[in-house]
C-alpha atoms as a PDB file:
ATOM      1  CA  UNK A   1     -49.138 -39.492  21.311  1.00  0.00           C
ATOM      2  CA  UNK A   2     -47.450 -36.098  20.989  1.00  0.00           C
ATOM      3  CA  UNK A   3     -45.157 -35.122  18.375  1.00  0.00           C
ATOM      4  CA  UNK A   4     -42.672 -34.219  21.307  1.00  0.00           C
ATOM      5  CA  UNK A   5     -42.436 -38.315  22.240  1.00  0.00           C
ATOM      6  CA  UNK A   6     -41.944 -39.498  19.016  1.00  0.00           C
ATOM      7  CA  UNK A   7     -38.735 -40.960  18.989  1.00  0.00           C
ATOM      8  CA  UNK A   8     -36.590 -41.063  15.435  1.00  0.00           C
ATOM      9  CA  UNK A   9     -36.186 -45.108  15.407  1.00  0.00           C
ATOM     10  CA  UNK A  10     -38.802 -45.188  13.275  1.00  0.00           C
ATOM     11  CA  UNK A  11     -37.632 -42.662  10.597  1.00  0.00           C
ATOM     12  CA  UNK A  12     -34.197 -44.347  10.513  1.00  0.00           C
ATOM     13  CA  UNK A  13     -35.368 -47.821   9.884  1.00  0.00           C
ATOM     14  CA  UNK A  14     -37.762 -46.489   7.361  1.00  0.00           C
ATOM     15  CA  UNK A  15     -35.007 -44.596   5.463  1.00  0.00           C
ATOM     16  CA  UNK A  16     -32.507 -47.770   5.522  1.00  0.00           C
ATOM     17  CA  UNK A  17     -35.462 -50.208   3.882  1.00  0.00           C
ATOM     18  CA  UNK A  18     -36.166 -47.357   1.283  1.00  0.00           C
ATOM     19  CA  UNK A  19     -32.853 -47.118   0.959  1.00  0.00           C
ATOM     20  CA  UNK A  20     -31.911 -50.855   1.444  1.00  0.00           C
ATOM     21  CA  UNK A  21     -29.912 -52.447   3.717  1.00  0.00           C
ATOM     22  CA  UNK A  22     -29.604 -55.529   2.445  1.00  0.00           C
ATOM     23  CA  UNK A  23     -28.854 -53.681  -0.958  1.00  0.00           C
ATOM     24  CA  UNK A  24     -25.818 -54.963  -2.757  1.00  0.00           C
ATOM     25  CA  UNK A  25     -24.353 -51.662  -4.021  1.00  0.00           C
ATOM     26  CA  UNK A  26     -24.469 -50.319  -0.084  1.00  0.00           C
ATOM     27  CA  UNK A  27     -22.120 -53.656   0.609  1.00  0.00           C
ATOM     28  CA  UNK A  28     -20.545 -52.539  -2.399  1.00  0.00           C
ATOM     29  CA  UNK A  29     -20.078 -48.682  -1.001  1.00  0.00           C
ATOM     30  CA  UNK A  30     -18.906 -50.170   2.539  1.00  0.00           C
ATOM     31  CA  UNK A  31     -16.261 -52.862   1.649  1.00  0.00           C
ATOM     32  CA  UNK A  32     -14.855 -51.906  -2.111  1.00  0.00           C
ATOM     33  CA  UNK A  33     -11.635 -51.209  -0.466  1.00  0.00           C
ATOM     34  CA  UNK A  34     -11.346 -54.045   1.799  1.00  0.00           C
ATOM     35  CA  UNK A  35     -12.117 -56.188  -1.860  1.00  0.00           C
ATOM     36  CA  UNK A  36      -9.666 -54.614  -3.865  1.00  0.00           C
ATOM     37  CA  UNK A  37      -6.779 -54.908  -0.853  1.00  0.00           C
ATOM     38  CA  UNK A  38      -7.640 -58.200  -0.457  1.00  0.00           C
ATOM     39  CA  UNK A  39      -7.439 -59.660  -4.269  1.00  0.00           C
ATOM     40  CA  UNK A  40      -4.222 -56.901  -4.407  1.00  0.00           C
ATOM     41  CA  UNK A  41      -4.501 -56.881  -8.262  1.00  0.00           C
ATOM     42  CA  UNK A  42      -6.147 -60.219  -9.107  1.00  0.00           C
ATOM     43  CA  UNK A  43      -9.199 -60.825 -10.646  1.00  0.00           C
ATOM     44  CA  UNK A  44     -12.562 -61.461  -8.725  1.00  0.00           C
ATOM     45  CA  UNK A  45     -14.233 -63.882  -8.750  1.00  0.00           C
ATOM     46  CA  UNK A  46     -17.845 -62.702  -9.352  1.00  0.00           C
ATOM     47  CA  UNK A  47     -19.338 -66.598  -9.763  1.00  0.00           C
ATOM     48  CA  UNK A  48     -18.101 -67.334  -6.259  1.00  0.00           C
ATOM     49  CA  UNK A  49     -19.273 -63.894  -4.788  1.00  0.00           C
ATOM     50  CA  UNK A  50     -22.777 -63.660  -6.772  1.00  0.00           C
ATOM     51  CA  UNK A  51     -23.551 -67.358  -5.177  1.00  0.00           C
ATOM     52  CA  UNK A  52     -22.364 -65.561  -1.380  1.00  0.00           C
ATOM     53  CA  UNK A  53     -24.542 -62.481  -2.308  1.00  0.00           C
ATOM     54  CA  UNK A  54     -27.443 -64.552  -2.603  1.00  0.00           C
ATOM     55  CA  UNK A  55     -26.770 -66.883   0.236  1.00  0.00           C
ATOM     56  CA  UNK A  56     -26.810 -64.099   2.752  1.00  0.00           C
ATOM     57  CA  UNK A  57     -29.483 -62.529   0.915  1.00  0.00           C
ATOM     58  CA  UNK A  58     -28.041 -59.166  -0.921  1.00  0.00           C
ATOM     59  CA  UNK A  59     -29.960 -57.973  -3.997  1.00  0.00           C
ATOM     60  CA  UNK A  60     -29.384 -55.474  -6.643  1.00  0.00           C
ATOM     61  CA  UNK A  61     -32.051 -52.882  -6.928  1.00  0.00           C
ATOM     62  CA  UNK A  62     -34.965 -54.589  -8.194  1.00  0.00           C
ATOM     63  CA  UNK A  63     -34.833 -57.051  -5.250  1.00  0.00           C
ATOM     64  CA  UNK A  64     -33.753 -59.923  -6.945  1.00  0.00           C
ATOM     65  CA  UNK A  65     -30.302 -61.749  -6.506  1.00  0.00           C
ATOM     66  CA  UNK A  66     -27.746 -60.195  -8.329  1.00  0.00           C
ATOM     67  CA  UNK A  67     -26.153 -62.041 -11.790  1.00  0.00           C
ATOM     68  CA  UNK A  68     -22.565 -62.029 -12.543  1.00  0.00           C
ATOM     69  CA  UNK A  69     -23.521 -59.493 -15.101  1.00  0.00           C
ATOM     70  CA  UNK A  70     -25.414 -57.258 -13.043  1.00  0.00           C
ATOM     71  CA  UNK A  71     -22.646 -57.328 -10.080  1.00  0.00           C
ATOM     72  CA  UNK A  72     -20.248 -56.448 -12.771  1.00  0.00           C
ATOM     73  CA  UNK A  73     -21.761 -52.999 -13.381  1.00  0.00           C
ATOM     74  CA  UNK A  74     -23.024 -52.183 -10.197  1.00  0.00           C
ATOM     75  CA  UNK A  75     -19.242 -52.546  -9.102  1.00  0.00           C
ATOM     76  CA  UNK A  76     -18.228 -50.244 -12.072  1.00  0.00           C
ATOM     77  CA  UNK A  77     -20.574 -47.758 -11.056  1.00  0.00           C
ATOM     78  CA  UNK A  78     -19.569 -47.763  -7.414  1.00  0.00           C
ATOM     79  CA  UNK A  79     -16.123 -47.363  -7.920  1.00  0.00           C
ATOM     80  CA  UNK A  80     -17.307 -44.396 -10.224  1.00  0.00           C
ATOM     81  CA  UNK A  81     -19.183 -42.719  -7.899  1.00  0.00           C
ATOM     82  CA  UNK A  82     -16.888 -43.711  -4.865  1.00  0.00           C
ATOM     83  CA  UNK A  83     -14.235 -41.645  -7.365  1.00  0.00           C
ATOM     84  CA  UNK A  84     -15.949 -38.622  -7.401  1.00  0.00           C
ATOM     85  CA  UNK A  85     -17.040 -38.161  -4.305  1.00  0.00           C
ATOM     86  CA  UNK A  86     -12.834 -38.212  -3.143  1.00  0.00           C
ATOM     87  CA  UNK A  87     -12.191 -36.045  -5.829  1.00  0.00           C
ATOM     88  CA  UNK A  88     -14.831 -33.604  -4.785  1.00  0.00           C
ATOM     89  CA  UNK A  89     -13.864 -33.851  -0.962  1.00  0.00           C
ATOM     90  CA  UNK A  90     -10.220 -33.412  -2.338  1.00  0.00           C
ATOM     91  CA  UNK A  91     -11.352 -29.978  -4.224  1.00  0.00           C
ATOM     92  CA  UNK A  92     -13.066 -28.926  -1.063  1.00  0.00           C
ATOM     93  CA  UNK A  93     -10.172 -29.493   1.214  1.00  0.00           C
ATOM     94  CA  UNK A  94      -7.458 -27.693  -1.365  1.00  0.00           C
ATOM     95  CA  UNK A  95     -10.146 -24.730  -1.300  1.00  0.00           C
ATOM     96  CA  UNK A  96     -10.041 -24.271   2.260  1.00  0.00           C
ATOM     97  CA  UNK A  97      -6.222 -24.607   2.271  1.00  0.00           C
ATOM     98  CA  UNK A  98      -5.822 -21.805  -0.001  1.00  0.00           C
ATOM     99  CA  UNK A  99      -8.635 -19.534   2.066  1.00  0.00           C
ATOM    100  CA  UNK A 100      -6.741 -20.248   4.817  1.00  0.00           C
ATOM    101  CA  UNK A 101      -3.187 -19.292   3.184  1.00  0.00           C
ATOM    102  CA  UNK A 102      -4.595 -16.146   1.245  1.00  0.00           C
ATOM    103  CA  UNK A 103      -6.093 -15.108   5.108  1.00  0.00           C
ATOM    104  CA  UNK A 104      -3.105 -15.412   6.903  1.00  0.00           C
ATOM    105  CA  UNK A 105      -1.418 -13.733   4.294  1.00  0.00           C
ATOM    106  CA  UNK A 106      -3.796 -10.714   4.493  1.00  0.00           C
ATOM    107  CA  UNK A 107      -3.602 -10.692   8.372  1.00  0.00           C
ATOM    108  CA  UNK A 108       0.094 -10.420   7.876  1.00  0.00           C
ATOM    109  CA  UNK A 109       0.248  -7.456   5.411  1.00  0.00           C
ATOM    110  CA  UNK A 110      -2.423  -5.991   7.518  1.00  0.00           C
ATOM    111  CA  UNK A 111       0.198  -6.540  10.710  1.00  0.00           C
ATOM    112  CA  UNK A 112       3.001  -4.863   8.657  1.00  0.00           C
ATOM    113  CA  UNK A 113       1.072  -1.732   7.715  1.00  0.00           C
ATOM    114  CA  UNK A 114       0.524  -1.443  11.700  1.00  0.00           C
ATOM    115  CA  UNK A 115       3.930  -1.861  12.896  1.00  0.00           C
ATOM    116  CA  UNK A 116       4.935   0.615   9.562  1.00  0.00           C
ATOM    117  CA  UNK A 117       2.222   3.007  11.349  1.00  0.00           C
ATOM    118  CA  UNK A 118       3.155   2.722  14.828  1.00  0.00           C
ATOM    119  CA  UNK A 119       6.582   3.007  14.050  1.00  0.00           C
ATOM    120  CA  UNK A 120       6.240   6.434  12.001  1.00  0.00           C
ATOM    121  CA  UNK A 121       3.770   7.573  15.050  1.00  0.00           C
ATOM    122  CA  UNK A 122       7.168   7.100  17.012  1.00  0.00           C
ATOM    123  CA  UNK A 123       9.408   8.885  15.200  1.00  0.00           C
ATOM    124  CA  UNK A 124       6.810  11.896  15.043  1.00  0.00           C
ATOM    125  CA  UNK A 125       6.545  11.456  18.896  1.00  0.00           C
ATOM    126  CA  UNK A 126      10.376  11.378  19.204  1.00  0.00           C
ATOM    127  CA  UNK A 127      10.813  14.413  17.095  1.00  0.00           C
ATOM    128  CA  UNK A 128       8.120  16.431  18.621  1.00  0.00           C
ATOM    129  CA  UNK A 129       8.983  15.884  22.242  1.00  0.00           C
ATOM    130  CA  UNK A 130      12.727  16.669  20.757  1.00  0.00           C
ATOM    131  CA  UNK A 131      11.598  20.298  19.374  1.00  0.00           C
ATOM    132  CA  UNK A 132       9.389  21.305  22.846  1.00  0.00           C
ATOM    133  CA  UNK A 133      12.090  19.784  25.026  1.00  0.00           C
ATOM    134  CA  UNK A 134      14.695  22.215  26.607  1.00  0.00           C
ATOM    135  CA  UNK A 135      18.777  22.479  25.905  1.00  0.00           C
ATOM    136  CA  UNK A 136      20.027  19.988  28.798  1.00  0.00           C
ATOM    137  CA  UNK A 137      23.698  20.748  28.280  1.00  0.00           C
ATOM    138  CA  UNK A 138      22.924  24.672  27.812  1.00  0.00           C
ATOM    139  CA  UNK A 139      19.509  25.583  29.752  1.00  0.00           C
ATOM    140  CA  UNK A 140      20.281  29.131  30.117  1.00  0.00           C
ATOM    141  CA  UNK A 141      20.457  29.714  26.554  1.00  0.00           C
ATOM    142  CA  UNK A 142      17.399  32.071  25.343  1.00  0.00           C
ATOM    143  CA  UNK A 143      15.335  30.558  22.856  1.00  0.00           C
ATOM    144  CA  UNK A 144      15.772  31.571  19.255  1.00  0.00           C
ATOM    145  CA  UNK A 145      14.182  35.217  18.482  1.00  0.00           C
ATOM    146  CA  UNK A 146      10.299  34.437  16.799  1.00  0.00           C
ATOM    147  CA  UNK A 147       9.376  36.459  13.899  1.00  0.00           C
ATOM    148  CA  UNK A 148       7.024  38.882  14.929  1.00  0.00           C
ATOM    149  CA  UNK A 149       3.576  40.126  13.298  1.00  0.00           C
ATOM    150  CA  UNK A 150       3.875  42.860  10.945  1.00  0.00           C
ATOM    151  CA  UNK A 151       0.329  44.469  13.181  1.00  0.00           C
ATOM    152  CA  UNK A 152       1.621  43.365  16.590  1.00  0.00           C
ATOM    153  CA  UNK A 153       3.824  46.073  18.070  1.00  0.00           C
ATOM    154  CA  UNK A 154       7.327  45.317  19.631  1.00  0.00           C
ATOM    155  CA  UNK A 155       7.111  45.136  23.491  1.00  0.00           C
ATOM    156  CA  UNK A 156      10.591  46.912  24.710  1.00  0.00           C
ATOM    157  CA  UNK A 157      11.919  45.505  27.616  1.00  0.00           C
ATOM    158  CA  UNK A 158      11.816  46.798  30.881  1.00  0.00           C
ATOM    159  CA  UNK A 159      14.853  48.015  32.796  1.00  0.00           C
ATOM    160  CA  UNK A 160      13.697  47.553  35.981  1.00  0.00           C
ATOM    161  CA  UNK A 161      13.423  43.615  35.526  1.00  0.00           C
ATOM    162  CA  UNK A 162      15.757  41.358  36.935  1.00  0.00           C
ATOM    163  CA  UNK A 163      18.929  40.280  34.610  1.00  0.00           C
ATOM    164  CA  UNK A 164      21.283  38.183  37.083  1.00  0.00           C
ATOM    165  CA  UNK A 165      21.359  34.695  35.106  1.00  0.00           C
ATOM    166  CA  UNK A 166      23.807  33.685  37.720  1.00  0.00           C
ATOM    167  CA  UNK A 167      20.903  34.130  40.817  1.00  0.00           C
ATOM    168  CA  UNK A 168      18.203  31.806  38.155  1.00  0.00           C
ATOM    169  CA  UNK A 169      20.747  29.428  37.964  1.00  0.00           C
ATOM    170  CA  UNK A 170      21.619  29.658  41.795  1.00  0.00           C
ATOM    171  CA  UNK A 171      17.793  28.743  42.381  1.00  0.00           C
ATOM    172  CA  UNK A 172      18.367  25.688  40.236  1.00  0.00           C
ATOM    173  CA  UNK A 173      21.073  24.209  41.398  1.00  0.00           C
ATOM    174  CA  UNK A 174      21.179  20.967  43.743  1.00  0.00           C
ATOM    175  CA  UNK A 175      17.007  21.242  43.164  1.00  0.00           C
ATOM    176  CA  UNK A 176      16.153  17.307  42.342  1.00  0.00           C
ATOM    177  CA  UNK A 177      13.252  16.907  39.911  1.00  0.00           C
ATOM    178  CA  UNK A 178      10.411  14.774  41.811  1.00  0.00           C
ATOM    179  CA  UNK A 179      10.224  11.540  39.901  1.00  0.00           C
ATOM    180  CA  UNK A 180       6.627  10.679  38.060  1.00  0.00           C
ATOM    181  CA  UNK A 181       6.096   7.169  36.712  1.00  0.00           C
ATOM    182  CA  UNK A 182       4.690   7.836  33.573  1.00  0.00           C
ATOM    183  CA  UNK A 183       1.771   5.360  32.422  1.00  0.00           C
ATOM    184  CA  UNK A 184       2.253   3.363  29.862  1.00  0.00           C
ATOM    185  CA  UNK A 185      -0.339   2.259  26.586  1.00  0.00           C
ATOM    186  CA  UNK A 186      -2.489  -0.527  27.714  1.00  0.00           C
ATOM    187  CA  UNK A 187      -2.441  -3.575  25.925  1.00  0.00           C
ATOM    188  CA  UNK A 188      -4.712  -4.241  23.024  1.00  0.00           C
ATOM    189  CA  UNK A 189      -6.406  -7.277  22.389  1.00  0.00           C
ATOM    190  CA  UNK A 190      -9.368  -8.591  19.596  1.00  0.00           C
ATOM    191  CA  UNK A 191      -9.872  -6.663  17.199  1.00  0.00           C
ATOM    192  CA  UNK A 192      -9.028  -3.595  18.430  1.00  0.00           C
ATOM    193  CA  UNK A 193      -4.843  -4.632  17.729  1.00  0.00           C
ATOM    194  CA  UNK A 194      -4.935  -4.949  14.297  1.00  0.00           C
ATOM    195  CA  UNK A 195      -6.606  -0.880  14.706  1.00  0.00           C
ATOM    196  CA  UNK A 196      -3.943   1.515  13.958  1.00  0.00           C
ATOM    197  CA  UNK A 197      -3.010   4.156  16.502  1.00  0.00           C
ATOM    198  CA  UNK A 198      -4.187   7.786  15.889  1.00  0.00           C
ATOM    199  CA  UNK A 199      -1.564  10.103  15.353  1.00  0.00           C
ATOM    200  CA  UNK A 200       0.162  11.983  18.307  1.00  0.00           C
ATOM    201  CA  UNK A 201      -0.840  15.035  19.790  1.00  0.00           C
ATOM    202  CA  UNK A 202       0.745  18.134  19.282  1.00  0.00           C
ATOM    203  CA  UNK A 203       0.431  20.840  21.131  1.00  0.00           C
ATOM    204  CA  UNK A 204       1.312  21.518  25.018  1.00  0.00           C
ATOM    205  CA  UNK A 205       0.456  20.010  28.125  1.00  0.00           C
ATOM    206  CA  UNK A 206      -3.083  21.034  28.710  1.00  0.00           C
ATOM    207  CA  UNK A 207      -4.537  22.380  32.277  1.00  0.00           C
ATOM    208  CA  UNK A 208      -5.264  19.650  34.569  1.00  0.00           C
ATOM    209  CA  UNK A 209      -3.596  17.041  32.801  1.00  0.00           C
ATOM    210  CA  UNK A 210      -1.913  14.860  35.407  1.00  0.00           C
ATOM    211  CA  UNK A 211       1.797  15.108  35.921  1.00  0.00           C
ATOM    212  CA  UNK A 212       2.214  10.970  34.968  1.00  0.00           C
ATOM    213  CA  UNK A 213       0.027  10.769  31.638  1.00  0.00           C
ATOM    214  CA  UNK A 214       2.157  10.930  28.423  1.00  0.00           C
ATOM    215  CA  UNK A 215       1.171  13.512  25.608  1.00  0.00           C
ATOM    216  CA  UNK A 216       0.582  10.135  23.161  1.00  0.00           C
ATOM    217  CA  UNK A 217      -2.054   9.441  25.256  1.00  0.00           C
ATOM    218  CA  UNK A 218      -4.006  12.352  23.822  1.00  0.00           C
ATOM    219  CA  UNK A 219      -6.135  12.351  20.772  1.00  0.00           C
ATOM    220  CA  UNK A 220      -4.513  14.582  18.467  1.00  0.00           C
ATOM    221  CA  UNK A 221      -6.850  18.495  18.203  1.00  0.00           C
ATOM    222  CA  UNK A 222      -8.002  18.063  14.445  1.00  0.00           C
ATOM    223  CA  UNK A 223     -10.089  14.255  15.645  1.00  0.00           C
ATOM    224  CA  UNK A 224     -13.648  14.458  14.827  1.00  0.00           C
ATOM    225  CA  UNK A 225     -15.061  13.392  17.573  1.00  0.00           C
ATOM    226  CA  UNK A 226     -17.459  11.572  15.871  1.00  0.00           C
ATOM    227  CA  UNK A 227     -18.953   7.976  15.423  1.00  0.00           C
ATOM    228  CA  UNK A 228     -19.773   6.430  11.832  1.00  0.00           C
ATOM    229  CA  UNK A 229     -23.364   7.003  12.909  1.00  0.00           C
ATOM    230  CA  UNK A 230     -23.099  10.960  13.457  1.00  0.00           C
ATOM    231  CA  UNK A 231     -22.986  10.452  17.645  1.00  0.00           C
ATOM    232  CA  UNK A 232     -20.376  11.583  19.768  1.00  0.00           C
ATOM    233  CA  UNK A 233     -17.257   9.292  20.035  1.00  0.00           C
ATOM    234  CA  UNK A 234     -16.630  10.150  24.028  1.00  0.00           C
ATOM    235  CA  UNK A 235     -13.789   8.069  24.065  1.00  0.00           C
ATOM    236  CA  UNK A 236     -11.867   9.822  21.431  1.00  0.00           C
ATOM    237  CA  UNK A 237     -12.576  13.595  21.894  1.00  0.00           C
ATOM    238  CA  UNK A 238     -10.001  15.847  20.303  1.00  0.00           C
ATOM    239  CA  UNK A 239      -7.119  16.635  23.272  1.00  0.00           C
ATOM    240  CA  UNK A 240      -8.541  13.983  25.663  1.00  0.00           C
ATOM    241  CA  UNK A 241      -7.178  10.632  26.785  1.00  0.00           C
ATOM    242  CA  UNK A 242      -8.213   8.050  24.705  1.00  0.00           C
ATOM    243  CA  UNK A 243     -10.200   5.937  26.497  1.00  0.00           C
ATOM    244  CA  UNK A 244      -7.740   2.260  24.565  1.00  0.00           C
ATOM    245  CA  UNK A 245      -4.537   3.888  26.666  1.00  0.00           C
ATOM    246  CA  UNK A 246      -6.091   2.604  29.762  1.00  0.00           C
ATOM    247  CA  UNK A 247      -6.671  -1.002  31.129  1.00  0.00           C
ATOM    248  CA  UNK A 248     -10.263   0.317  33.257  1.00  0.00           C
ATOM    249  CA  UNK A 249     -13.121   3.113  32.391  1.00  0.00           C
ATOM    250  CA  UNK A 250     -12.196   4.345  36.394  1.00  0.00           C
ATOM    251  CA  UNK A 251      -8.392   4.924  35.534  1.00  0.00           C
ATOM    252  CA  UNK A 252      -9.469   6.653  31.972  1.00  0.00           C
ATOM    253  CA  UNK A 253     -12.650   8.982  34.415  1.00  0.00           C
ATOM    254  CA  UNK A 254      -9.591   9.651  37.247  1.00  0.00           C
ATOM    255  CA  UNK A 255      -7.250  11.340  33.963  1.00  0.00           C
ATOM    256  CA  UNK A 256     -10.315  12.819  32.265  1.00  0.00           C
ATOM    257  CA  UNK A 257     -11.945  14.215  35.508  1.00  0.00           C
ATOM    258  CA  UNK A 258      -9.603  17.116  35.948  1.00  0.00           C
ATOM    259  CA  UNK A 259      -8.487  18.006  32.575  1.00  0.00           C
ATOM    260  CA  UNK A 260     -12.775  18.636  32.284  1.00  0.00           C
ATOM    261  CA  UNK A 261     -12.288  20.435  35.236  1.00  0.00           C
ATOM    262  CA  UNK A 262      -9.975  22.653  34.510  1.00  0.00           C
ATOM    263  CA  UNK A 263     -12.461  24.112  31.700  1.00  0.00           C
ATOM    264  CA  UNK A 264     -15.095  26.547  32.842  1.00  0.00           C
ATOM    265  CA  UNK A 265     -18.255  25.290  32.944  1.00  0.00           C
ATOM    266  CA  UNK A 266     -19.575  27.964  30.254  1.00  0.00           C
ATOM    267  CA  UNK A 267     -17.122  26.784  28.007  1.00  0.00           C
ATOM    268  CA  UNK A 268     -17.127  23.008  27.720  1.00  0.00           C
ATOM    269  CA  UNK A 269     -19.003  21.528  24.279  1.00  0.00           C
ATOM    270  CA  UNK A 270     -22.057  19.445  24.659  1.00  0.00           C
ATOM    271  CA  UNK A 271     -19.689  15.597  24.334  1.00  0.00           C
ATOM    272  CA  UNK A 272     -17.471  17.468  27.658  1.00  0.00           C
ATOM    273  CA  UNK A 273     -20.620  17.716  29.272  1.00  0.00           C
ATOM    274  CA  UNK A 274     -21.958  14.759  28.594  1.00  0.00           C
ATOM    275  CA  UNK A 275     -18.115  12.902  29.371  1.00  0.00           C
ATOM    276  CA  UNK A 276     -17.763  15.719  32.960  1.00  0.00           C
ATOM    277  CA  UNK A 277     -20.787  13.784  34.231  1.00  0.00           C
ATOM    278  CA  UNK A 278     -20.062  10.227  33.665  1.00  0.00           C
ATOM    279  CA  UNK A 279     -16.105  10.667  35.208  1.00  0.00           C
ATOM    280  CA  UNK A 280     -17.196  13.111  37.817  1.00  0.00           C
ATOM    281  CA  UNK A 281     -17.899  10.627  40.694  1.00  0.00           C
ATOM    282  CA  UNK A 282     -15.454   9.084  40.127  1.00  0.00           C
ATOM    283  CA  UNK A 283     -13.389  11.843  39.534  1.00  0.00           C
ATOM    284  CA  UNK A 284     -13.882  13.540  42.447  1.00  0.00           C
ATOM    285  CA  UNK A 285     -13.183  10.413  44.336  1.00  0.00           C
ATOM    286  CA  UNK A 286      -9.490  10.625  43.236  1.00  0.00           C
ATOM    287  CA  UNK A 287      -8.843  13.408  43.956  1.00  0.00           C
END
């Protein structure tokens, strides 16, 4: 016989005459509450019981039938023991109450400091948008005059260039701007919600960035670029999409593919190149 067909009867059964099944303090263990509910308050009678206990054959732990005496303080001790061990499963369950509370409490500070983040990564959003965005009630106004360099000499204007305002704004007018659907963030699930969002970009649009991808969707220029471990974080390369603003890795390599493009080959770092040639099937697919 293998150990693999041994079966654990045998174990059991040896375990429950070690232990004793026909013990009086396991009766004891099993029915002390069915006892006490059924005397509600008056006193036992151990005479009666002790001559039951050794009718149907219980003994105490020497293996003989158990006295009035001896029935007495085994039942002290059970209800002793039977004490402690609710008190100690009480203690357990109060501890894993309070874990619980003192989690959910830090999962919902930890939710507050993201909405507090994502809502100041708004408001810079809002405000930078605001400062690059043109006058819409006045768009012929020049811009504001820029300081120039002390080194860099004034340019003078030419005379010969063309100064009818009334002709630029002739060109513009009954021109309707072709609409773009602008992509939205993806949704964030796991782990990766309770992450707080980088901060925006700032800078403009860069070449080959398509026409429906917001400017939050870009890491911002001063990201490392780099994973805990030293490698290259290819999904969050400074003034790239970030690869958690899409849903799929195709949609992120069809926004990537031409803004990796657009830089000559001579000039892209060694994460571009690595990033040009995972999107570029799949790049030049979309296009």
């Amino acid at each position: 016989m293998s150990a693999g067909t041994i079966g654990i009867e045998g174990a059991l059964t040896a375990l429950d005459e070690a232990r004793g099944t026909l013990s009086l303090r396991t009766w004891m263990e099993r029915h002390r509450a069915e006892v006490l509910r059924h005397c509600d308050g008056r006193r036992i009678d151990w005479v009666a019981l002790c001559r039951w206990f050794t009718e149907v054959g219980l003994v105490n732990a020497r293996g003989l039938a158990p006295t009035v005496k001896c029935a007495k303080m085994m039942w002290y001790r059970v209800g002793k023991w039977m004490a402690a061990r609710q008190e100690r499963a009480s203690i357990r369950a109060e501890e894993k109450v309070r874990d619980a509370i003192r989690k959910e409490a830090e999962l919902q500070a930890l939710r507050e400091k993201m909405a507090e983040a994502d809502k100041g990564v708004a408001e810079r959003q809002l405000e930078a948008r605001r400062a690059r965005a043109a006058s819409v009630l006045f768009p012929d106004d020049p811009l504001p005059p820029q300081p120039t360099a002390p080194h860099a000499p004034a340019t003078a204007s030419r005379p010969d260039a063309p100064t009818d305002q009334g002709a630029a704004l002739q060109s513009r007018l009954g021109q309707v701007k072709p609409t773009v659907m602008m992509l939205r963030q993806a949704p964030r699930y796991g782990k990766d919600k309770e992450i707080p969002l980088p901060p925006p970009y700032v800078g403009p649009r860069p070449p080959g960035m398509p026409d429906n991808l917001p400017l939050e969707a870009l890491m911002p220029l001063d990201a490392s670029g780099l994973l805990p471990n030293g490698g290259f974080d290819l999904e969050q390369l400074p003034g790239l999409p970030r690869r958690s603003f899409f849903e799929t890795n195709e949609a992120w390599y069809r926004s990537v593919y031409p803004m990796l493009d657009a830089i000559p080959r001579q000039s892209r770092s060694v994460p571009e190149k690595l990033l040009y040639t995972f999107c570029a099937s799949v790049g030049r697919r979309a296009q």
